[in-house]
C-alpha atoms as a PDB file:
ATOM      1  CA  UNK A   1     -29.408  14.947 -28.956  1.00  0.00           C
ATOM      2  CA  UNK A   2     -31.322  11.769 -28.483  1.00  0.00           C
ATOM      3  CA  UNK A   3     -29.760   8.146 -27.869  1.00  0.00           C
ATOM      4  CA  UNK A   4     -28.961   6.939 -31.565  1.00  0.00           C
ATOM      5  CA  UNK A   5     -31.133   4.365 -32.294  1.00  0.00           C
ATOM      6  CA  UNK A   6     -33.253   4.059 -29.174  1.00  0.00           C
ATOM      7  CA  UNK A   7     -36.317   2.421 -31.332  1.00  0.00           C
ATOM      8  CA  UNK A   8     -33.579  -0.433 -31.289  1.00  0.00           C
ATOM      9  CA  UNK A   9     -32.668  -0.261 -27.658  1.00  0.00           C
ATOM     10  CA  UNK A  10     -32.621  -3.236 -25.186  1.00  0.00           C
ATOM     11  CA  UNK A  11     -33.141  -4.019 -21.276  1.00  0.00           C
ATOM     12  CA  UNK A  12     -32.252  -7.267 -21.016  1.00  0.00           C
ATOM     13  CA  UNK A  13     -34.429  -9.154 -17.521  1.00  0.00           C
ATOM     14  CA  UNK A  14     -30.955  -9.428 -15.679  1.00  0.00           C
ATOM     15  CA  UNK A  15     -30.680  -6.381 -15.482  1.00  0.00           C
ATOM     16  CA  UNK A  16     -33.796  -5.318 -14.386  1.00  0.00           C
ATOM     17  CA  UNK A  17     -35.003  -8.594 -11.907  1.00  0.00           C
ATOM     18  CA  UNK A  18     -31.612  -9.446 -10.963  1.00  0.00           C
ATOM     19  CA  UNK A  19     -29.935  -5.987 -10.508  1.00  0.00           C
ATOM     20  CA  UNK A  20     -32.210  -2.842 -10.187  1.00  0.00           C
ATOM     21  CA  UNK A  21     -34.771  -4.999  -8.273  1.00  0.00           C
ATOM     22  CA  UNK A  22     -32.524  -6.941  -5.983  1.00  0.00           C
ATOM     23  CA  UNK A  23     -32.592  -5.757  -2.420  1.00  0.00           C
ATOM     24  CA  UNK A  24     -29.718  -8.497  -2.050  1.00  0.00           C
ATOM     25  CA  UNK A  25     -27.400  -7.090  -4.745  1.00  0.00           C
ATOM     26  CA  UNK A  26     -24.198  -5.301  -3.372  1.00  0.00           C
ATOM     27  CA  UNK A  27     -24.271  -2.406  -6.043  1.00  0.00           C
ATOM     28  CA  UNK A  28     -28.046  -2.437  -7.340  1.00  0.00           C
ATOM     29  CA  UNK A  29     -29.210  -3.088  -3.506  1.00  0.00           C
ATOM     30  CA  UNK A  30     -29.912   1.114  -3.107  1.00  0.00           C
ATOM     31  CA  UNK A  31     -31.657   1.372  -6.764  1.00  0.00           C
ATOM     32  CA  UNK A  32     -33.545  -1.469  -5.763  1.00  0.00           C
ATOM     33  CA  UNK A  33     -34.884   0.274  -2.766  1.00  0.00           C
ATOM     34  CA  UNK A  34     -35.891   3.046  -4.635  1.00  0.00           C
ATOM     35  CA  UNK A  35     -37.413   1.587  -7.369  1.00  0.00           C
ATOM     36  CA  UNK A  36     -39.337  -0.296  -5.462  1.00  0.00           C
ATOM     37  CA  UNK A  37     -40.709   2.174  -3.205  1.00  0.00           C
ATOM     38  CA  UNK A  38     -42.088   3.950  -6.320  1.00  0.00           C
ATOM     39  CA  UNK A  39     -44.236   0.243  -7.129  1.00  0.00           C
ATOM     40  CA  UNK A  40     -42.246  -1.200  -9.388  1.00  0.00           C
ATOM     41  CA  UNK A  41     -41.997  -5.016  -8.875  1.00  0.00           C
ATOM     42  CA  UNK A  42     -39.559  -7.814  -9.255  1.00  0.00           C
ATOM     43  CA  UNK A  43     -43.164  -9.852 -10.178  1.00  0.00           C
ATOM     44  CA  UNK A  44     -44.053  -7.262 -12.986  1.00  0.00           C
ATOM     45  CA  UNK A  45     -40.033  -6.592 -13.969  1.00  0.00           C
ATOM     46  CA  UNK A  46     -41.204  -5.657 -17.729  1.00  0.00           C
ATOM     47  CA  UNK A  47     -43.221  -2.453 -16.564  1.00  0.00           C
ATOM     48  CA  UNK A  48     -39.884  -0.847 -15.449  1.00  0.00           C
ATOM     49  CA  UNK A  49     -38.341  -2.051 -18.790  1.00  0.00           C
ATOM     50  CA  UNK A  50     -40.517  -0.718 -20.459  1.00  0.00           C
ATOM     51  CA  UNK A  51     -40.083   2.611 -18.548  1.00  0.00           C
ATOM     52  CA  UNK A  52     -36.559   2.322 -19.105  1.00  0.00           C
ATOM     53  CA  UNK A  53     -37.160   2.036 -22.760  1.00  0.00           C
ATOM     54  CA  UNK A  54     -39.810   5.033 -23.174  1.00  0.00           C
ATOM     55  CA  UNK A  55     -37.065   6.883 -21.144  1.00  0.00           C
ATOM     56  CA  UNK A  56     -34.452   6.362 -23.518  1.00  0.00           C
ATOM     57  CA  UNK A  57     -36.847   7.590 -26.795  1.00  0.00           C
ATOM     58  CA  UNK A  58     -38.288  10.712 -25.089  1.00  0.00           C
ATOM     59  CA  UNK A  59     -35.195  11.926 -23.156  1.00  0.00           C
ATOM     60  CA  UNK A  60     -31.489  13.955 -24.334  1.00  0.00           C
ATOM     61  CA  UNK A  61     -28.298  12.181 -23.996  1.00  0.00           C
ATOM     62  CA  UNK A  62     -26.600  14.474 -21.426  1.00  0.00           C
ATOM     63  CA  UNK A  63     -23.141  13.175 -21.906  1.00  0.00           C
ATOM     64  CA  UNK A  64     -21.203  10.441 -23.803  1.00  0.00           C
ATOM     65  CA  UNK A  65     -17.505   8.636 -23.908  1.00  0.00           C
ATOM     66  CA  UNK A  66     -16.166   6.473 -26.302  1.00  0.00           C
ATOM     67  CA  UNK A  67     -13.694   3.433 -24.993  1.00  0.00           C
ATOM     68  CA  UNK A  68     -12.469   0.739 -27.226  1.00  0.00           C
ATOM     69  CA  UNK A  69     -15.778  -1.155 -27.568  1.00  0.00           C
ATOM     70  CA  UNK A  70     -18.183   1.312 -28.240  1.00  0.00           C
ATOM     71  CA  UNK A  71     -19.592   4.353 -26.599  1.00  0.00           C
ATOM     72  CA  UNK A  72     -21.753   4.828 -23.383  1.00  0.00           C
ATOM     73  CA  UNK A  73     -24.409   7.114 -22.969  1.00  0.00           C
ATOM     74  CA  UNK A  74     -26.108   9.079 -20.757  1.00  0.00           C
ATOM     75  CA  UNK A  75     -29.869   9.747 -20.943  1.00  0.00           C
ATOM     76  CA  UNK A  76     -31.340  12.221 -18.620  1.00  0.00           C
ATOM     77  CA  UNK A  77     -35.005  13.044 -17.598  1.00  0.00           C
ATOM     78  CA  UNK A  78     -38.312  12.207 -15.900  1.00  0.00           C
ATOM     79  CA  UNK A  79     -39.575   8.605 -15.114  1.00  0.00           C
ATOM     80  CA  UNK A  80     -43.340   7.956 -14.616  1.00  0.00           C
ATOM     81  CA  UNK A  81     -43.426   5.461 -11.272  1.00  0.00           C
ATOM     82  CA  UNK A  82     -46.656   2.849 -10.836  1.00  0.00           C
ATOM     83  CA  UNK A  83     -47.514   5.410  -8.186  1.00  0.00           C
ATOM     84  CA  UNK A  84     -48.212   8.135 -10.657  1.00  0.00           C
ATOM     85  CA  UNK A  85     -44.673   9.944  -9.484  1.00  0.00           C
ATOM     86  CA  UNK A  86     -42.695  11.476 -12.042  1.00  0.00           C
ATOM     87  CA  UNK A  87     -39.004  10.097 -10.744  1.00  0.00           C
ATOM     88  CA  UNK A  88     -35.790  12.256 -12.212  1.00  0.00           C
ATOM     89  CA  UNK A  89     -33.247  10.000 -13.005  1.00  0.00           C
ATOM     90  CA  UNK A  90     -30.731   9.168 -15.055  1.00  0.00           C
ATOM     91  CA  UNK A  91     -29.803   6.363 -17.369  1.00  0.00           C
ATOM     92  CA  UNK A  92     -27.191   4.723 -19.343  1.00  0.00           C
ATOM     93  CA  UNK A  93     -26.846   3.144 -22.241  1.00  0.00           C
ATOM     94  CA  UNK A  94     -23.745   1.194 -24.249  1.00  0.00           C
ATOM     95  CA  UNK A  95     -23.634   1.039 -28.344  1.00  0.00           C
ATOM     96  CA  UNK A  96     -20.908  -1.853 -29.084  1.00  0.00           C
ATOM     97  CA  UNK A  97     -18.317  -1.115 -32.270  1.00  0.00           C
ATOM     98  CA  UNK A  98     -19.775  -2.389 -35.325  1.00  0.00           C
ATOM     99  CA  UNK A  99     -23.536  -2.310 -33.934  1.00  0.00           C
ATOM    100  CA  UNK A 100     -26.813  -0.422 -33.979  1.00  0.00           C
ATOM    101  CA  UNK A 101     -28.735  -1.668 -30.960  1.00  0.00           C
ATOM    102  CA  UNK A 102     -28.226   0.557 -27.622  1.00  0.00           C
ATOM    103  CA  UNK A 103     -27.519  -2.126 -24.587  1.00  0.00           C
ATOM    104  CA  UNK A 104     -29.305  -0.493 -21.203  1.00  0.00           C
ATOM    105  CA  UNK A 105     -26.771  -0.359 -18.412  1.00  0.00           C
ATOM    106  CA  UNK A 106     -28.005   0.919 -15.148  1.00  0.00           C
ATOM    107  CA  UNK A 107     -30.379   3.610 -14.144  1.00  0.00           C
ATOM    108  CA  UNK A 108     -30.204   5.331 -10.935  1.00  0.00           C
ATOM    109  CA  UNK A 109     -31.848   8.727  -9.375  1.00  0.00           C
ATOM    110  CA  UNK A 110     -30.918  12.351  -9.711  1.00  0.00           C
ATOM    111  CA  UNK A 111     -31.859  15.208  -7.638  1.00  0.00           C
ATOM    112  CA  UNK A 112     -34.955  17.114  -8.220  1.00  0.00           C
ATOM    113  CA  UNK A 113     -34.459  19.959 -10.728  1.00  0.00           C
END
């Protein structure tokens, strides 16, 4: 199954600039390392938006949970870097009660398969 309504989805640029691509961030620190070894940049945030946003039309949810605002999903697959790398890795989206539009959540990397 694909993310319901991942035409609609959104990566907000906190997410991205402020958390995936910050070094500095206690949680995100480790993603941003990665990410930015594969030439993404805090600069030229959109391009790994966008990424994050083909990623979510073209790969399967892998698993889902519902909680009393909405339901969270998981999207796995491959990544295409800046470097021309195909990255595995997985991300995650939210769908709020009473809306449409997936909210992107974090991404991080998986293991070869």
């Amino acid at each position: 199954m694909k993310l319901p309504n991942a035409e609609l989805a959104i990566v907000p640029e906190r997410k991205v600039a402020l958390y995936l691509l910050n070094r500095a961030h206690p949680i995100g620190g480790a993603k941003a390392i990665f990410f930015l070894h594969h030439g993404f940049t805090l600069e030229q945030w959109q391009v790994l938006a966008g990424r994050l946003l083909h990623h979510a039309l073209e790969n399967e949810v892998v698993a889902s949970d519902q909680n009393p605002h909405g339901i969270r999903y998981a999207v796995d697959g491959p990544l295409v870097a800046p470097t021309g790398k195909s990255l595995n890795i997985r991300t995650a989206w939210f769908i709020d009660h009473g809306t449409e539009t997936p909210r992107f959540i974090t991404a991080h990397p998986l293991p070869k398969p």
